[in-house]
Protein backbone atom coordinates (compact mmCIF):
# COMPACT_ATOMS: atom_id res chain seq x y z
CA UNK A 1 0.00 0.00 0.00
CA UNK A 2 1.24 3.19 -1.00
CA UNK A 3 2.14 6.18 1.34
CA UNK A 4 -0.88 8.45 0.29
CA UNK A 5 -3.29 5.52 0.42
CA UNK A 6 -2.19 4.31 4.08
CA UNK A 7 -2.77 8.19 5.41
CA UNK A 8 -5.90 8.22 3.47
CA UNK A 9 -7.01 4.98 5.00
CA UNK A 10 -5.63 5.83 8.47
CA UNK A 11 -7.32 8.86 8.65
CA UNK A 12 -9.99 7.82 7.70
CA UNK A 13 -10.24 4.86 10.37
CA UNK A 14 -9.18 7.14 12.94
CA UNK A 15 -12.71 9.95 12.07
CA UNK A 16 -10.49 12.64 11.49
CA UNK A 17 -12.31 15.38 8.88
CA UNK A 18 -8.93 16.61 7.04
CA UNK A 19 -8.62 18.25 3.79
CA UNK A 20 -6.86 17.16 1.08
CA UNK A 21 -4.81 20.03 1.61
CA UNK A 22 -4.17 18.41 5.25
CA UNK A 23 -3.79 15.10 3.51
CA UNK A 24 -0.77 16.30 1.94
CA UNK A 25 1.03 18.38 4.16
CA UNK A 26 1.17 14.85 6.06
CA UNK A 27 2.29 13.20 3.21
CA UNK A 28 5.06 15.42 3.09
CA UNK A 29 6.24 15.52 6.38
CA UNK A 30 6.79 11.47 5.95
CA UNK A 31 8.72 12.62 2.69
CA UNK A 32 11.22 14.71 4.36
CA UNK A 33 11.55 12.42 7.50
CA UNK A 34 12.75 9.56 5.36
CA UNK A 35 14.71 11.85 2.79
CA UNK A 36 16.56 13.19 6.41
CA UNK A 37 16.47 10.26 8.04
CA UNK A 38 18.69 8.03 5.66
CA UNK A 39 21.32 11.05 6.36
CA UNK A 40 20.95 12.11 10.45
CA UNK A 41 19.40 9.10 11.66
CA UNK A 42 15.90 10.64 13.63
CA UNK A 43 14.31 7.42 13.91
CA UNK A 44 14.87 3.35 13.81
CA UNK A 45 11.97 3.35 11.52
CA UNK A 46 13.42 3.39 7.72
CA UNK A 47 10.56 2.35 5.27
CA UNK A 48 7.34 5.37 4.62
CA UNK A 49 5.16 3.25 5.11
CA UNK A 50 6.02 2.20 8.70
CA UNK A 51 6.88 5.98 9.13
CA UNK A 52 3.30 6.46 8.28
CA UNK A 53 1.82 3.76 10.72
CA UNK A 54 4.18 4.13 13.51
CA UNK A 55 5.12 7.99 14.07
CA UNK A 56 1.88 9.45 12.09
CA UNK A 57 -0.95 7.48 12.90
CA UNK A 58 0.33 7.13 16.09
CA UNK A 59 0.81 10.39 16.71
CA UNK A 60 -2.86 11.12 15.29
CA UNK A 61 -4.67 8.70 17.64
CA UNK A 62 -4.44 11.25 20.26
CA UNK A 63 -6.64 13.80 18.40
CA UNK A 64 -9.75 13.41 19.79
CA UNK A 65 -8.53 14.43 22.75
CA UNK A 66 -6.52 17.46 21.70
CA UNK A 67 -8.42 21.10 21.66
CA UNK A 68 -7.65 23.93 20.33
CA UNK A 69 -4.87 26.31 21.82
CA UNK A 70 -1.50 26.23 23.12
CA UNK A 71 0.12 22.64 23.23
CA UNK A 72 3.62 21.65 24.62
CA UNK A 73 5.22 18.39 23.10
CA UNK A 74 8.13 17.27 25.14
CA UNK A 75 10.82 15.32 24.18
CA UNK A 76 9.27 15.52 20.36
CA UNK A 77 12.35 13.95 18.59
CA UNK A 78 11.76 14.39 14.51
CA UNK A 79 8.12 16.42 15.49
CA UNK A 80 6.42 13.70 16.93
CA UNK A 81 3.11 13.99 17.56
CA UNK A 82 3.76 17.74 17.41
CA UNK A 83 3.93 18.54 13.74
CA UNK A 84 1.22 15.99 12.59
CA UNK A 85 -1.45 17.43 15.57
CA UNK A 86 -0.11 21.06 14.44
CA UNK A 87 -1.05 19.67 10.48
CA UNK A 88 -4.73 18.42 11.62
CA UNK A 89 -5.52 21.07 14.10
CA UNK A 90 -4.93 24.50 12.61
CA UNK A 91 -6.36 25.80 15.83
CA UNK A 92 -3.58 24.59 18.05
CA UNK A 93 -0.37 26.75 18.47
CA UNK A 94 2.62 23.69 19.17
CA UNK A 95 5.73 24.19 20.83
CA UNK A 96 8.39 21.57 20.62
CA UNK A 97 10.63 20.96 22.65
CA UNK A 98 14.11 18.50 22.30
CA UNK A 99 17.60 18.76 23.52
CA UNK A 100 19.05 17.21 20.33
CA UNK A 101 19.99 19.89 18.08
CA UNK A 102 19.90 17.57 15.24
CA UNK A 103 16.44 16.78 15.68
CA UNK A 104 15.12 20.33 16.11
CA UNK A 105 16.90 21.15 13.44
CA UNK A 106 15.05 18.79 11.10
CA UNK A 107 11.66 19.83 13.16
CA UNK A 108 12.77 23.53 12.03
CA UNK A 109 13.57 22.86 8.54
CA UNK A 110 10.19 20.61 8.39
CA UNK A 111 7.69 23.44 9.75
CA UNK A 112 9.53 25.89 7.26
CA UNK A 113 8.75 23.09 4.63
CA UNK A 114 5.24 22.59 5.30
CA UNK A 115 4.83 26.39 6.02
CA UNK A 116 3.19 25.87 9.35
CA UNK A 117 2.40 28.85 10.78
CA UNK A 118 0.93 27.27 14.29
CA UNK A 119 3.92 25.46 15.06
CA UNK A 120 7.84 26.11 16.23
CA UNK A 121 10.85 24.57 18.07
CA UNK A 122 13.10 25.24 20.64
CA UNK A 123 16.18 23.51 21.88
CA UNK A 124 16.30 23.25 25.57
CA UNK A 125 16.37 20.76 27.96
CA UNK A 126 12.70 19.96 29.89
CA UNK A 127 14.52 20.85 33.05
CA UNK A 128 15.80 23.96 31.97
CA UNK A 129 12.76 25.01 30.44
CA UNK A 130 10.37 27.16 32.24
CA UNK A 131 7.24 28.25 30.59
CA UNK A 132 3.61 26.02 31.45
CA UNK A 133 0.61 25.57 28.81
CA UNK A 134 -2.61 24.09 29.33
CA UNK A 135 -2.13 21.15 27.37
CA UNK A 136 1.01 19.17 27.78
CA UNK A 137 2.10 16.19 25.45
CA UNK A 138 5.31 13.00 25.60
CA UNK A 139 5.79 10.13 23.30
CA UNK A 140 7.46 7.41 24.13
CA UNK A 141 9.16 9.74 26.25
CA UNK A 142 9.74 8.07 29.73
CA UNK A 143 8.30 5.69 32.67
CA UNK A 144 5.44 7.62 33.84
CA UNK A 145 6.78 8.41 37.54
CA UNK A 146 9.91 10.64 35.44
CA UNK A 147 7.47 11.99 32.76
CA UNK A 148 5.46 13.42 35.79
CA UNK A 149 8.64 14.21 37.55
CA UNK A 150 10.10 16.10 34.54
CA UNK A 151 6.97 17.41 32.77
CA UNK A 152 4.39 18.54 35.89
CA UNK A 153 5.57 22.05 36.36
CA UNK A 154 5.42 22.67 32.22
CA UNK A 155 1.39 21.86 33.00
CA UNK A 156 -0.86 25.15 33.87
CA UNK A 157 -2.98 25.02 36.56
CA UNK A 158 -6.32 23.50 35.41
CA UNK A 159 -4.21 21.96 32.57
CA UNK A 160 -3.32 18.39 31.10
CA UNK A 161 -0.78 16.31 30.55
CA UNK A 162 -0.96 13.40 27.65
CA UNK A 163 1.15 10.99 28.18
CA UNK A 164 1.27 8.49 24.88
CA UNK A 165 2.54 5.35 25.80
CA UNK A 166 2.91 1.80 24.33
CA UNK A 167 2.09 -0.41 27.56
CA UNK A 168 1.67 0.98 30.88
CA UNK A 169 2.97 -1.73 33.91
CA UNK A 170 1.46 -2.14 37.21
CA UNK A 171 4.76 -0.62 38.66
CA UNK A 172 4.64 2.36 36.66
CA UNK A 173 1.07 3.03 38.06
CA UNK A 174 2.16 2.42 41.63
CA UNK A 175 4.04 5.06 40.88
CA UNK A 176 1.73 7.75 39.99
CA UNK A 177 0.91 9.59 43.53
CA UNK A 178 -1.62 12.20 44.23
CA UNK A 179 -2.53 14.93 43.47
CA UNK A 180 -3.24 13.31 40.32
CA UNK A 181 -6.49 12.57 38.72
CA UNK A 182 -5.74 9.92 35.73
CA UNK A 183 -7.74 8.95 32.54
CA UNK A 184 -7.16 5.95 30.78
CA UNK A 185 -7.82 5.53 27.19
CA UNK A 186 -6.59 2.37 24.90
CA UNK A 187 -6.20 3.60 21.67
CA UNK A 188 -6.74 2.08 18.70
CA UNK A 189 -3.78 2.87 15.75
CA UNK A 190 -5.03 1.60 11.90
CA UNK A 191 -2.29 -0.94 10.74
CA UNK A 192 -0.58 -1.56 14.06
CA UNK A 193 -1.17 -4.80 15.90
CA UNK A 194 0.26 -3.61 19.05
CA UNK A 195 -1.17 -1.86 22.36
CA UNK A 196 -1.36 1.98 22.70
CA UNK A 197 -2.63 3.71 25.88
CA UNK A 198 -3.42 7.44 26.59
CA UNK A 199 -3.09 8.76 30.13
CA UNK A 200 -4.40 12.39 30.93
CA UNK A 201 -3.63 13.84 33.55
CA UNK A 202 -4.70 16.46 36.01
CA UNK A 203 -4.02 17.67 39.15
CA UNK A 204 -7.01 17.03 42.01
CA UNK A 205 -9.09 20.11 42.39
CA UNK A 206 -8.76 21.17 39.12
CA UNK A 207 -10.62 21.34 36.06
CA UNK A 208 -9.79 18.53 33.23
């Protein structure tokens, strides 16, 4: 299956209304993350296609849960799920936010590419960064005790953090201490066979 026909299909499984404008900006995004990859080495993933299933689907699945706003991805890597939620939400302003200068320099290069005018990059370590938003994003980033740990004071009050994850473990729950409240969503990603979980959350006492 081609590139353009797995995003059309994947979007379409996931019930997200994108243009074809949209379509293609995605589409694009794959095309330079391969074309860079095979030079800087931004992900294991090689082929499009898995590019498309893995990072952008992926990345996608969290949409329904995403408004529109201010968004902090941390630890984004090659834009991940930053630049594909900044493509399907036009309403969201995305920050991302990586220590590797290689990567954000791809990410950089990529939103100048796609001409994304709700979407930029900075360089900094998590720990060194100080600014909060109301809706706070990781990938694959961490155990969930150090994603808190790291990402809780980038959260506003009454905001969220989504933590994407590919299998959560009893001991990374026994982990998680008040003054959390959690959410726990299985997600669903077209083409993968393989568990996905979304965890939002919020601090007690505050709005979700």
């Amino acid at each position: 299956m081609s590139v353009k026909t797995l995003i059309a299909d994947g979007v379409a499984a996931l019930g997200l209304p994108l243009s074809a404008e949209q379509h293609e900006l995605l589409e694009k995004y794959v095309t330079l993350l391969h074309r860079w990859n095979k030079a800087f080495n931004l992900t294991a993933v090689r082929e499009p296609e898995e590019m498309v299933v893995r990072h952008l689907l992926d990345s996608l699945a969290v949409s329904p849960w995403i408004v529109d706003g201010e968004l902090l991805d941390i630890g984004t890597g090659a834009g991940l799920p930053g630049i594909p939620l900044a493509i399907a939400h036009p309403g969201l302003q995305v920050t991302m936010l990586d220590s590797n200068g290689k990567k954000t320099r791809f990410v950089k290069q990529a939103i100048l590419e796609l001409g994304l005018p709700n979407a930029t990059v900075v360089q900094s370590r998590v720990e060194q960064y100080r600014n909060a938003f109301p809706q706070v994003t990781t990938r694959a980033f961490a155990a969930l005790p150090d994603i808190i740990a790291l990402a809780a004071e980038r959260v506003a009050p009454g905001g969220r953090l989504l933590a994407l994850k590919s299998a959560l473990t009893d001991l990374e729950m026994a982990g998680l201490q008040v003054p959390w409240q959690v959410e726990r969503h299985q997600l669903t990603v077209p083409f993968l066979d393989e568990q996905r979980q979304l965890l939002i959350l919020a601090r007690e006492g505050e709005s979700k």
